[in-house]
C-alpha atoms as a PDB file:
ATOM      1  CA  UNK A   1      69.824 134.791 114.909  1.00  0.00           C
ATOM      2  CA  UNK A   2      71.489 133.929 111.955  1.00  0.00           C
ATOM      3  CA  UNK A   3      74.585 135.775 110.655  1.00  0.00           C
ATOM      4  CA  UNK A   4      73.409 137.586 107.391  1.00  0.00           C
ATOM      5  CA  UNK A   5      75.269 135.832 104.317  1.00  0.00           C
ATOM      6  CA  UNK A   6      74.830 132.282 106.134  1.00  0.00           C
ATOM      7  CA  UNK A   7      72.692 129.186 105.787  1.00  0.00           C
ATOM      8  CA  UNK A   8      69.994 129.359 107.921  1.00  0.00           C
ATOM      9  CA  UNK A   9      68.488 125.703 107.329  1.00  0.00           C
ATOM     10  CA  UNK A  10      64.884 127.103 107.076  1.00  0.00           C
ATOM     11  CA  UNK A  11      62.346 124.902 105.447  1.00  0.00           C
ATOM     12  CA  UNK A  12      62.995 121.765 103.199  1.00  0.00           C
ATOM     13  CA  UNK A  13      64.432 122.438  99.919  1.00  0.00           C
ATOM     14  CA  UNK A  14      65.445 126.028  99.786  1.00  0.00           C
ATOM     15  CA  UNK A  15      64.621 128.301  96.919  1.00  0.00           C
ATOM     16  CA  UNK A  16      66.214 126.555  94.056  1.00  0.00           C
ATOM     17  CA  UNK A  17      64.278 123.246  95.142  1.00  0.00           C
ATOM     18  CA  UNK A  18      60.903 125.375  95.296  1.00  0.00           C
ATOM     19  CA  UNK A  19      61.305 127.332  91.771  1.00  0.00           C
ATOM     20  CA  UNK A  20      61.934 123.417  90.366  1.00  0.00           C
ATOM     21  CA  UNK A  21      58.876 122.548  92.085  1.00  0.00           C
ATOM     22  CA  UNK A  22      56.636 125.421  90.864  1.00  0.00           C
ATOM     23  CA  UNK A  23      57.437 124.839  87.220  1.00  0.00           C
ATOM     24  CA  UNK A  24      57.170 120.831  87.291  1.00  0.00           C
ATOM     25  CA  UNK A  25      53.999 121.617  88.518  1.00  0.00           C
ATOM     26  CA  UNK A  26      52.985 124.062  85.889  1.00  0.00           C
ATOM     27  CA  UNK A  27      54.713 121.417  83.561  1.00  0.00           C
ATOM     28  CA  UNK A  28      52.317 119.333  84.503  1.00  0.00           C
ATOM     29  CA  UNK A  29      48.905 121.273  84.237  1.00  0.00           C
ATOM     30  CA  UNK A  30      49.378 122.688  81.257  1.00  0.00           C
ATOM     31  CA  UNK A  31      50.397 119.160  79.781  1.00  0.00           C
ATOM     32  CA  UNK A  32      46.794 117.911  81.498  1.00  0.00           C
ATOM     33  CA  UNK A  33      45.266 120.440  79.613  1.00  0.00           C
ATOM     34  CA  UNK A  34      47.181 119.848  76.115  1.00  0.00           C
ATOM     35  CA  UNK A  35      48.498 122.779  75.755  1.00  0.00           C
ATOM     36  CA  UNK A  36      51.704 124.012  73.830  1.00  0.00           C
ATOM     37  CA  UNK A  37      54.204 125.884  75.246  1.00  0.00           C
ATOM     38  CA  UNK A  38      53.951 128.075  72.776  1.00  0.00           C
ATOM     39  CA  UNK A  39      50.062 128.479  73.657  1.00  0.00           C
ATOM     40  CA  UNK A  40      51.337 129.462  77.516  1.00  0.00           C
ATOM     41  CA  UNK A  41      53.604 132.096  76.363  1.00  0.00           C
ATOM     42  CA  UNK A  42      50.714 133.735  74.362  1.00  0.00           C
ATOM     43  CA  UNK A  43      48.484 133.961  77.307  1.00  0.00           C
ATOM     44  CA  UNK A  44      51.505 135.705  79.588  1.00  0.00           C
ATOM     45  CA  UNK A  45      52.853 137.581  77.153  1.00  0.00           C
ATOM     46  CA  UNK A  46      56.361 135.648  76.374  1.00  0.00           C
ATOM     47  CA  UNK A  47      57.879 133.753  74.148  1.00  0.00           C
ATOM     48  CA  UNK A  48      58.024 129.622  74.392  1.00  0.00           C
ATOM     49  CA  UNK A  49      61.147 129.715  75.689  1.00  0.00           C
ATOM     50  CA  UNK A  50      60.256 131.789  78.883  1.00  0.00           C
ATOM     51  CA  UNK A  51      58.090 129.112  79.483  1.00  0.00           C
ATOM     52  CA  UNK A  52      60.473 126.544  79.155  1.00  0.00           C
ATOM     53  CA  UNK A  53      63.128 128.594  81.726  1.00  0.00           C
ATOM     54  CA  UNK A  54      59.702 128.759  84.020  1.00  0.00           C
ATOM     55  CA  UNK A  55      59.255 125.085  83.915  1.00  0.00           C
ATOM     56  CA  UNK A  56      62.412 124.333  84.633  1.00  0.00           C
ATOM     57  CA  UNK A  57      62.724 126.658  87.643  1.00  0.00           C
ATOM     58  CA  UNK A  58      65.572 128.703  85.925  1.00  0.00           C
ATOM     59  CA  UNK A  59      63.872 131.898  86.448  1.00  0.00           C
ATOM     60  CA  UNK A  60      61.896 133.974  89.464  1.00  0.00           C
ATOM     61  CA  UNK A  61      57.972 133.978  88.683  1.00  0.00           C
ATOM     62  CA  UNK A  62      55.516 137.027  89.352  1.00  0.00           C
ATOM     63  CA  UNK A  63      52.112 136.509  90.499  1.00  0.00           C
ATOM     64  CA  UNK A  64      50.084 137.693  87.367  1.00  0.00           C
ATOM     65  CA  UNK A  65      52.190 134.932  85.366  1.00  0.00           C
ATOM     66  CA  UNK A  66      51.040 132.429  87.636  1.00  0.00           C
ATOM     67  CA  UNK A  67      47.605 133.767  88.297  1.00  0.00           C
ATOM     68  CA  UNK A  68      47.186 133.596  84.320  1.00  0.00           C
ATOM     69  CA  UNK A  69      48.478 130.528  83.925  1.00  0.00           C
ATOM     70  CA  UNK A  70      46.192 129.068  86.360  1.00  0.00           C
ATOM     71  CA  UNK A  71      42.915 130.543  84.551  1.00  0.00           C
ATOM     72  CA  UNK A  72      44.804 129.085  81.287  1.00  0.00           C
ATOM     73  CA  UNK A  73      45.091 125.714  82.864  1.00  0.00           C
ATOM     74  CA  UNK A  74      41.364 125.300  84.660  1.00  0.00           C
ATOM     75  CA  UNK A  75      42.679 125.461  87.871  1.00  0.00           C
ATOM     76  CA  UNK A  76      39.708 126.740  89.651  1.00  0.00           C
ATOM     77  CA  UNK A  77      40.060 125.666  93.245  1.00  0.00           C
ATOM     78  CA  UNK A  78      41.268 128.731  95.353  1.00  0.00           C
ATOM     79  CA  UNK A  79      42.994 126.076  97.810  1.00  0.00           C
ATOM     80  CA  UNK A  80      45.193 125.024  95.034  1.00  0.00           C
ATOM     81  CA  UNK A  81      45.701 128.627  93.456  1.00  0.00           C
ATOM     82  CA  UNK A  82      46.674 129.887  96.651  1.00  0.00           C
ATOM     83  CA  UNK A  83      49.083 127.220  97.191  1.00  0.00           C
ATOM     84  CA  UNK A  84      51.005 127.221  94.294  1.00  0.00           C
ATOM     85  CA  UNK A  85      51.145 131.178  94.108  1.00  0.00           C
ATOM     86  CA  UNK A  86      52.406 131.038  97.654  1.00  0.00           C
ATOM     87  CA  UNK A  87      55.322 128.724  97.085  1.00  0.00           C
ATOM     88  CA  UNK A  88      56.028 130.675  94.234  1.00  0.00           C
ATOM     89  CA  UNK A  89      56.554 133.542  96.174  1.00  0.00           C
ATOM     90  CA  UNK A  90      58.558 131.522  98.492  1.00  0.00           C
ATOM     91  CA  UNK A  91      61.204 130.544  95.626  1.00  0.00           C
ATOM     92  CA  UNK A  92      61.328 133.870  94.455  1.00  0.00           C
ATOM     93  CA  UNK A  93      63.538 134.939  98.108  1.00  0.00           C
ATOM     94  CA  UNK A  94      66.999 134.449  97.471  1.00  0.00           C
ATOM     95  CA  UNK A  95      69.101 132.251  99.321  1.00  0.00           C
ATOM     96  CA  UNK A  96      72.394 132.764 101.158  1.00  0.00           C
ATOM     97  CA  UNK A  97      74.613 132.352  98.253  1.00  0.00           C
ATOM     98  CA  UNK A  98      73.090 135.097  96.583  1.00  0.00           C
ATOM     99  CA  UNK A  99      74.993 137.194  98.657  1.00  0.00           C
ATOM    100  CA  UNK A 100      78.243 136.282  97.073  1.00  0.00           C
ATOM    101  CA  UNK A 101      76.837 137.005  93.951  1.00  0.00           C
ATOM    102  CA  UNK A 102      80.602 139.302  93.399  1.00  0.00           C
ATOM    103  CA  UNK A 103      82.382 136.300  93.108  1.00  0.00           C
ATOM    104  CA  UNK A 104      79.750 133.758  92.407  1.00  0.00           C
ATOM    105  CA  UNK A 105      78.864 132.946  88.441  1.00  0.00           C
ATOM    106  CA  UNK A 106      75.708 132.576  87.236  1.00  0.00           C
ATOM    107  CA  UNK A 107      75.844 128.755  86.050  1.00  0.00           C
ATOM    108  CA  UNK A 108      77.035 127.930  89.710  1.00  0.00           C
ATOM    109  CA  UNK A 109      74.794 129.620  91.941  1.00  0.00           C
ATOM    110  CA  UNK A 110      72.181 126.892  90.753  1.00  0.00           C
ATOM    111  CA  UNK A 111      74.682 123.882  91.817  1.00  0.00           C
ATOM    112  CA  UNK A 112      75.182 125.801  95.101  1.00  0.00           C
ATOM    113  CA  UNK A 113      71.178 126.152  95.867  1.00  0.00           C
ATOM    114  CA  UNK A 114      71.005 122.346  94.138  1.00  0.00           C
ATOM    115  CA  UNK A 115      73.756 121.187  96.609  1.00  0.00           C
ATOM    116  CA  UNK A 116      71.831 122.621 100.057  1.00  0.00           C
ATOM    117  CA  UNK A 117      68.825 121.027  98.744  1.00  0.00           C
ATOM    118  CA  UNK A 118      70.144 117.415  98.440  1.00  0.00           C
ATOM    119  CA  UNK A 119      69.886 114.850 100.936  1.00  0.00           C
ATOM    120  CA  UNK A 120      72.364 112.392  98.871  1.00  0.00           C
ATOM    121  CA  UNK A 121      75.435 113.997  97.428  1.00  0.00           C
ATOM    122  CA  UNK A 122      77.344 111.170  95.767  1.00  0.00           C
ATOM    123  CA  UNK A 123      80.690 112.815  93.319  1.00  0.00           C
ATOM    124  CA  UNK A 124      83.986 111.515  91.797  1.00  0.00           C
ATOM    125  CA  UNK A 125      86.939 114.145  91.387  1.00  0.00           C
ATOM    126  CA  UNK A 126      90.152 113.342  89.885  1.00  0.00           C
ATOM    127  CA  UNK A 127      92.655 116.776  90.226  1.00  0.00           C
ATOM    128  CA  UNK A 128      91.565 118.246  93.782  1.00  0.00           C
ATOM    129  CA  UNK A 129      89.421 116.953  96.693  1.00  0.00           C
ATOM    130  CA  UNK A 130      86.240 117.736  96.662  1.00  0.00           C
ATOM    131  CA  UNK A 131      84.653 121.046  97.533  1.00  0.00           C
ATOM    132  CA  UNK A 132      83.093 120.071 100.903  1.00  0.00           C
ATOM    133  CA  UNK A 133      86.004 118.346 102.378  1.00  0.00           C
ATOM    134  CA  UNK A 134      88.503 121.205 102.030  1.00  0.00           C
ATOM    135  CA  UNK A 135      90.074 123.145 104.468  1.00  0.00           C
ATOM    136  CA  UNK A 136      90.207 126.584 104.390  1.00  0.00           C
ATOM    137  CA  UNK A 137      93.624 126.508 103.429  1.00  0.00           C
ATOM    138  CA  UNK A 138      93.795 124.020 101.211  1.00  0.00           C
ATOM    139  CA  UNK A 139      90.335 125.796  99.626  1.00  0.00           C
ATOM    140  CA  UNK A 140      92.610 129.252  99.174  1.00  0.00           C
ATOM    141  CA  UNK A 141      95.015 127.489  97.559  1.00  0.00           C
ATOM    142  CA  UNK A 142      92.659 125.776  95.017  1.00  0.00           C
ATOM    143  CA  UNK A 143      91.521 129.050  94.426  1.00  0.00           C
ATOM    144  CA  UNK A 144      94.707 131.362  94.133  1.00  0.00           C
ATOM    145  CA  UNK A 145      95.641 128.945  91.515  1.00  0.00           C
ATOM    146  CA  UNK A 146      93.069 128.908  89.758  1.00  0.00           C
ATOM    147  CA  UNK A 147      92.492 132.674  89.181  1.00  0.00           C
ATOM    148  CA  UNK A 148      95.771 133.746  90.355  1.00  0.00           C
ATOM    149  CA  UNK A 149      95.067 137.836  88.698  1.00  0.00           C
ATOM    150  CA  UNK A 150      92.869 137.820  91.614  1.00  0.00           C
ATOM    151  CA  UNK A 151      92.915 140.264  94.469  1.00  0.00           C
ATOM    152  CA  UNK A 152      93.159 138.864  97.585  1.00  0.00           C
ATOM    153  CA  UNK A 153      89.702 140.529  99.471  1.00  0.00           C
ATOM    154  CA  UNK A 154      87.738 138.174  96.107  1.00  0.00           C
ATOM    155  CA  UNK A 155      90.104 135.204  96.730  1.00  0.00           C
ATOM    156  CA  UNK A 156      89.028 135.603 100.552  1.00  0.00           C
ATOM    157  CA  UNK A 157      85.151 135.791  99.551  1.00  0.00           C
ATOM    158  CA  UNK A 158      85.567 132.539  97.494  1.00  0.00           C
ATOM    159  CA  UNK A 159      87.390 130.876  99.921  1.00  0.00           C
ATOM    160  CA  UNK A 160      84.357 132.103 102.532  1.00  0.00           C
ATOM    161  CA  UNK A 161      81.741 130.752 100.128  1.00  0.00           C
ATOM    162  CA  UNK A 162      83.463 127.248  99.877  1.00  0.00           C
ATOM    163  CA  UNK A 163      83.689 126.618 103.597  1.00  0.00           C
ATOM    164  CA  UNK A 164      80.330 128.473 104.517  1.00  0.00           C
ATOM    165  CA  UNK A 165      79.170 125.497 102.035  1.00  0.00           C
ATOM    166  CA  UNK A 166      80.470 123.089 103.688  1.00  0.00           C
ATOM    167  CA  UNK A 167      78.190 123.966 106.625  1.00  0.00           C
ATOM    168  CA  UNK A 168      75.137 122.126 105.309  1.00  0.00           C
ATOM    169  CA  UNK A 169      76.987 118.483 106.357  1.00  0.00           C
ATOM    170  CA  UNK A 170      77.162 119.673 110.213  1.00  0.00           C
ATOM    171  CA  UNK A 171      73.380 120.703 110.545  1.00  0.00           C
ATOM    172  CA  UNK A 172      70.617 118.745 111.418  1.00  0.00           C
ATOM    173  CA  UNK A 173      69.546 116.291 109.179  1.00  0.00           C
ATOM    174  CA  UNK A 174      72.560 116.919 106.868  1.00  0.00           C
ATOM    175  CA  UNK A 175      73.083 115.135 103.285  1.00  0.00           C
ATOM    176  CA  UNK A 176      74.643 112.085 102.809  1.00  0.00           C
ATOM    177  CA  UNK A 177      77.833 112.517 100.828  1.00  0.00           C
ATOM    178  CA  UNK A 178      80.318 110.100  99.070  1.00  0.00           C
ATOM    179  CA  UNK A 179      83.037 110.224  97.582  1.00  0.00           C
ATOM    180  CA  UNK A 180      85.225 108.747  95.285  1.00  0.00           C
ATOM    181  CA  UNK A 181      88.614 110.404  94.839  1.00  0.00           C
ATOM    182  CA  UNK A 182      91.539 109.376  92.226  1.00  0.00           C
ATOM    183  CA  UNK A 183      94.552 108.999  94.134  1.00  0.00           C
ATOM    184  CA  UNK A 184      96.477 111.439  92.465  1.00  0.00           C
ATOM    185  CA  UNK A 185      94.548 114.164  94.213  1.00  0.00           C
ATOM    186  CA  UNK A 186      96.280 113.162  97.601  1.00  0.00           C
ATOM    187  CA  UNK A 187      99.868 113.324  96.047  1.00  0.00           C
ATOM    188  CA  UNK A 188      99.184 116.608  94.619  1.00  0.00           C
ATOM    189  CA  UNK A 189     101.048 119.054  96.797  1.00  0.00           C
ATOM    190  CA  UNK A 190      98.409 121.856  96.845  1.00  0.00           C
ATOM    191  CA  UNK A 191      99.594 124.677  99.107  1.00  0.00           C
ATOM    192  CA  UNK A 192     102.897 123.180 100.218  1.00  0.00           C
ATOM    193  CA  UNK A 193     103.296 120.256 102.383  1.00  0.00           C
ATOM    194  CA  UNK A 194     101.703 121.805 105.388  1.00  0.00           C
ATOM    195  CA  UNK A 195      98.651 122.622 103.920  1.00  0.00           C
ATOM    196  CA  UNK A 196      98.350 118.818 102.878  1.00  0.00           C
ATOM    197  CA  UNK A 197      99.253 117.638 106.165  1.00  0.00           C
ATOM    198  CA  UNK A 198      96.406 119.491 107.500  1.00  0.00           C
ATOM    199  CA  UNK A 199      94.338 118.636 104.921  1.00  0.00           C
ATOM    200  CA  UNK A 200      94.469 114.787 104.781  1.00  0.00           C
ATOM    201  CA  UNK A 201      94.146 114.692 108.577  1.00  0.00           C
ATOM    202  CA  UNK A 202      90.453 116.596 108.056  1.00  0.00           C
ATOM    203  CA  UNK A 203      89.559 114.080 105.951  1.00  0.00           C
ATOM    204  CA  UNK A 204      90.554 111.095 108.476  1.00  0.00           C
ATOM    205  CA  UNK A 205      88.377 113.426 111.060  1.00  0.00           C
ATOM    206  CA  UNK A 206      85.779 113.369 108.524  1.00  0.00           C
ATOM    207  CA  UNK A 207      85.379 109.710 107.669  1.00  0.00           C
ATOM    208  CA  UNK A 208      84.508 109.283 111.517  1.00  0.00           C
ATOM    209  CA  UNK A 209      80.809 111.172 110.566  1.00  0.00           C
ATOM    210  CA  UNK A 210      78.167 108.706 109.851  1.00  0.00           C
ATOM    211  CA  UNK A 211      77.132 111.107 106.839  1.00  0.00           C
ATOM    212  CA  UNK A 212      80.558 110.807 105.663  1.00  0.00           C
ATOM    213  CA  UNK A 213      81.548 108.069 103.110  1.00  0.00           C
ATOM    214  CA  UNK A 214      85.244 108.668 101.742  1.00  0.00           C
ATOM    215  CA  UNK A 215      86.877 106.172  99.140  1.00  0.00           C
ATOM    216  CA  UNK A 216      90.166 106.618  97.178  1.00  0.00           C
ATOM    217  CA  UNK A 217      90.940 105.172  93.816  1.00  0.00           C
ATOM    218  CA  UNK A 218      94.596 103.449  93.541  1.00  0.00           C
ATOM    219  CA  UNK A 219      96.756 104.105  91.264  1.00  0.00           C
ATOM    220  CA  UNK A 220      97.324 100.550  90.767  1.00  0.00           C
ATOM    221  CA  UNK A 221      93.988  99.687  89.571  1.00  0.00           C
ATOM    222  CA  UNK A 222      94.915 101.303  86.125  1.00  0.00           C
ATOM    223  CA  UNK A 223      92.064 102.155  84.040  1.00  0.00           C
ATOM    224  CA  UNK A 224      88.633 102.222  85.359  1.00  0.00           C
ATOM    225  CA  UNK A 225      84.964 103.756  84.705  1.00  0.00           C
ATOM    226  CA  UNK A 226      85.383 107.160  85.961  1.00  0.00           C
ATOM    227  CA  UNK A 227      87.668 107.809  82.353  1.00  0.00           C
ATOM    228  CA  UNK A 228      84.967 110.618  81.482  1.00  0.00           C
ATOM    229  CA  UNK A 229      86.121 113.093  84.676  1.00  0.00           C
ATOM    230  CA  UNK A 230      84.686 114.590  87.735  1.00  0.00           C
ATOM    231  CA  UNK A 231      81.393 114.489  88.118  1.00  0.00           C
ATOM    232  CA  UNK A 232      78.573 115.123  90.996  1.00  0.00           C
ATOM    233  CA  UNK A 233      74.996 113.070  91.516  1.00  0.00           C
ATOM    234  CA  UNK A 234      72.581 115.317  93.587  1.00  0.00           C
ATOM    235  CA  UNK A 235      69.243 113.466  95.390  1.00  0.00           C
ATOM    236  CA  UNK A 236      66.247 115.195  96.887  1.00  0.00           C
ATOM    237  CA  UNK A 237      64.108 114.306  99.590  1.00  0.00           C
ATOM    238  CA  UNK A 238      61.170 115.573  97.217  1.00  0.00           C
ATOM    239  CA  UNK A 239      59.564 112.666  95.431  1.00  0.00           C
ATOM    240  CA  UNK A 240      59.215 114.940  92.607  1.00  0.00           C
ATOM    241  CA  UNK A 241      62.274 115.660  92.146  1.00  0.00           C
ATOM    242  CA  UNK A 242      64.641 113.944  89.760  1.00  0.00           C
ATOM    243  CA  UNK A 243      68.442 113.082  90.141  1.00  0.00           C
ATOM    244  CA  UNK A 244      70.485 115.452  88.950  1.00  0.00           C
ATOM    245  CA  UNK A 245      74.046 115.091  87.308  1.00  0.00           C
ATOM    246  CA  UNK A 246      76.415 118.258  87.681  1.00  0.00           C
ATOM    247  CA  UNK A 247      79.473 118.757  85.212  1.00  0.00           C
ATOM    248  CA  UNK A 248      81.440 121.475  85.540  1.00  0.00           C
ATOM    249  CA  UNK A 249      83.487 122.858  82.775  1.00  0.00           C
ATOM    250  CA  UNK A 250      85.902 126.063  83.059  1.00  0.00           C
ATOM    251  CA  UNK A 251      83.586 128.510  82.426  1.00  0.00           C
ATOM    252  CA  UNK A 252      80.257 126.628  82.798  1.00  0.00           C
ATOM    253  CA  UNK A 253      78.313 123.760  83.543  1.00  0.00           C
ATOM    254  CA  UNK A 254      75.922 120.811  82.366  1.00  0.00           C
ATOM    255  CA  UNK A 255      72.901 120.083  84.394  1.00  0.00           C
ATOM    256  CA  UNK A 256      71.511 116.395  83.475  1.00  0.00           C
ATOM    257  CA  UNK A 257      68.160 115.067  84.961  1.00  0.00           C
ATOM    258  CA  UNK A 258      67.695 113.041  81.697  1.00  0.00           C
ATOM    259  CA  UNK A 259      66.663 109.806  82.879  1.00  0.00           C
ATOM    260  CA  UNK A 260      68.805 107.586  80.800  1.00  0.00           C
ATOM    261  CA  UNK A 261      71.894 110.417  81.332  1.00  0.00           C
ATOM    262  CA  UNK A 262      71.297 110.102  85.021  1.00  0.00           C
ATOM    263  CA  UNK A 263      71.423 106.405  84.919  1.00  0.00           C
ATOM    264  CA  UNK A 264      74.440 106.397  82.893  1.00  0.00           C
ATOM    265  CA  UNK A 265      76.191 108.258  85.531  1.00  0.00           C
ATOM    266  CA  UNK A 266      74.635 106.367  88.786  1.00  0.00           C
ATOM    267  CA  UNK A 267      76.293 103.039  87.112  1.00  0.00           C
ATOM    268  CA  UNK A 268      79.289 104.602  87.065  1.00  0.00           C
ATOM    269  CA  UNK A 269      79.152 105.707  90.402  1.00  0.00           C
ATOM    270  CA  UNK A 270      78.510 102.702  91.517  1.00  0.00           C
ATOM    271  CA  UNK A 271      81.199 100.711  89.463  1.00  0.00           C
ATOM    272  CA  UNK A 272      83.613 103.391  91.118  1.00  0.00           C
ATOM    273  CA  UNK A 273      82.763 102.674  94.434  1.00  0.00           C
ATOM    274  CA  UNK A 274      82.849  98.639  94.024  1.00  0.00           C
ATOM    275  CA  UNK A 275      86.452  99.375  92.579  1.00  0.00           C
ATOM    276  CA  UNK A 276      87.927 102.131  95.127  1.00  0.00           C
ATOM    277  CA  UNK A 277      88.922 101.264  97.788  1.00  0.00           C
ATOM    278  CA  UNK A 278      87.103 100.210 101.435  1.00  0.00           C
ATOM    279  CA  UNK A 279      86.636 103.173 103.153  1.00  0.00           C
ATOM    280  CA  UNK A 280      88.507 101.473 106.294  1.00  0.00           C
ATOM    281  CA  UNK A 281      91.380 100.961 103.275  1.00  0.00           C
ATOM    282  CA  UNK A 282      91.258 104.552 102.402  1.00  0.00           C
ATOM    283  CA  UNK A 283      91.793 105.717 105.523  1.00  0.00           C
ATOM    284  CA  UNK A 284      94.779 103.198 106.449  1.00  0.00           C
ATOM    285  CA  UNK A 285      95.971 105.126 102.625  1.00  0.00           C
ATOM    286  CA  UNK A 286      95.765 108.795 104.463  1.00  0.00           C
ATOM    287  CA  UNK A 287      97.426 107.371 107.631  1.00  0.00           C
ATOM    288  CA  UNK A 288     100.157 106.523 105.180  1.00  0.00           C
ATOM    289  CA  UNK A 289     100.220 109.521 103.189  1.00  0.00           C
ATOM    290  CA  UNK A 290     100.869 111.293 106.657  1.00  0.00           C
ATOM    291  CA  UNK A 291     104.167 109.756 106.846  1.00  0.00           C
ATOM    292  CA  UNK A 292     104.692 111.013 103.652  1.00  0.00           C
ATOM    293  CA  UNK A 293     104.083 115.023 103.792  1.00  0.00           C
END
């Protein structure tokens, strides 16, 4: 059995992925039918912009919503009413995260049900490593620095929520994750020089997973495309599913599935990667930092 609080890997997508598929769905019946969103919210009872938050699976959905919707839409086949009101019910259980909902904000629990879902987790981070690839002590002290007012029983459940994320790249069939890392991140002496130590000889353990792609930016290559900061590209296994870019600010965050935004990012992904370094030279650069710390 599972340990309450914990990923269980359970069916494809999780319920993040689901409510997304639900409302592309209803997106895309009540578009067949020509309808306005404003014309949806009449028949349920909201306003326009509940629809919009149901479309883009930002918000739980109750059956007599759907049901109504349905009718609205001409969807008369009980298969396909069924069906939809079913996996609406299934995005409507929360997921492990939700459990840290003390120390958890609101504009992150989506990234962290995005970020289970994702079978291709490509990112670029410039002051720390990146979230997955932390160890526990290196995590706390991201995290005592961060909000250092904190008591220490929420600095240990945010610490316990980063490395009970890092979980998903150890399952079965885990995501694919790269990334690109500005050098300066490795000098950085986060938690003292033991905690570095430690931490850059994870990440040469790491890099020996095939899911596992780890490339550092060198100082010496001066300016390059990542100028606009950290950033995170998140890919489904569900055809219907866009690409989605993840910003994070201090007290918030920017979700992108814009086509032409997503592109915008992917190029510089890719531009980063041609211009880091080899993987097999990154990790000959963490053998050396060793000899450093």
């Amino acid at each position: 059995m599972p340990t309450p609080g914990e990923p269980t890997g359970g069916l494809t997508g999780g319920p993040t992925v689901r409510r997304i598929l639900v409302g592309a769905q209803l997106r895309r019946l009540r578009e067949d039918r020509g309808l306005t969103r404003e014309a949806a919210g009449y028949r349920i009872r909201a306003s326009e912009s509940k629809i919009s938050r149901l479309e883009l699976g930002r918000v739980s959905f109750k059956d007599r919503d759907i049901a109504d919707l349905l009718e609205l839409y001409g969807v008369e086949d009980a298969g396909e009413r069924d069906a939809l009101v079913a996996l609406a019910r299934e995005a409507n259980n929360p997921g492990w995260w939700h459990s840290f909902d003390d120390v958890l904000p609101n504009w992150f629990q989506t990234y962290v049900g995005l970020e289970e879902a994702a079978s291709l987790i490509r990112c670029y981070e410039i002051q720390f490593l990146p979230g997955l690839l932390q160890t526990e002590a290196y995590a706390r002290a991201v995290v005592s620095a961060g909000a250092p007012e904190a008591p220490t029983a929420e600095v240990d459940r945010r610490v316990h929520l980063r490395v009970t994320r890092q979980k998903i790249l150890s399952r079965p069939s885990p995501p694919d994750l790269w990334a690109v890392v500005d050098e300066a991140a490795l000098h950085r002496p986060i938690g003292g020089s033991k905690v570095m130590k430690e931490q850059v000889e994870h990440l040469l353990d790491l890099m020996a997973r095939p899911n596992i792609t780890l490339q550092v930016m060198p100082f010496r290559f001066g300016g390059h495309a990542g100028e606009g900061g950290a950033f995170t590209i998140l890919r489904f296994p569900e055809p219907e599913l866009p690409d989605v870019v993840y910003v994070e600010q201090l007290v918030s965050a920017y979700y992108l599935d814009k086509r032409e935004y997503v592109e915008r990012y992917a190029r510089t992904m890719d531009r980063l990667t041609v211009d880091s370094q080899h993987p097999q030279h990154t990790r000959e650069t963490l053998q050396r930092i060793l000899t450093q710390v």
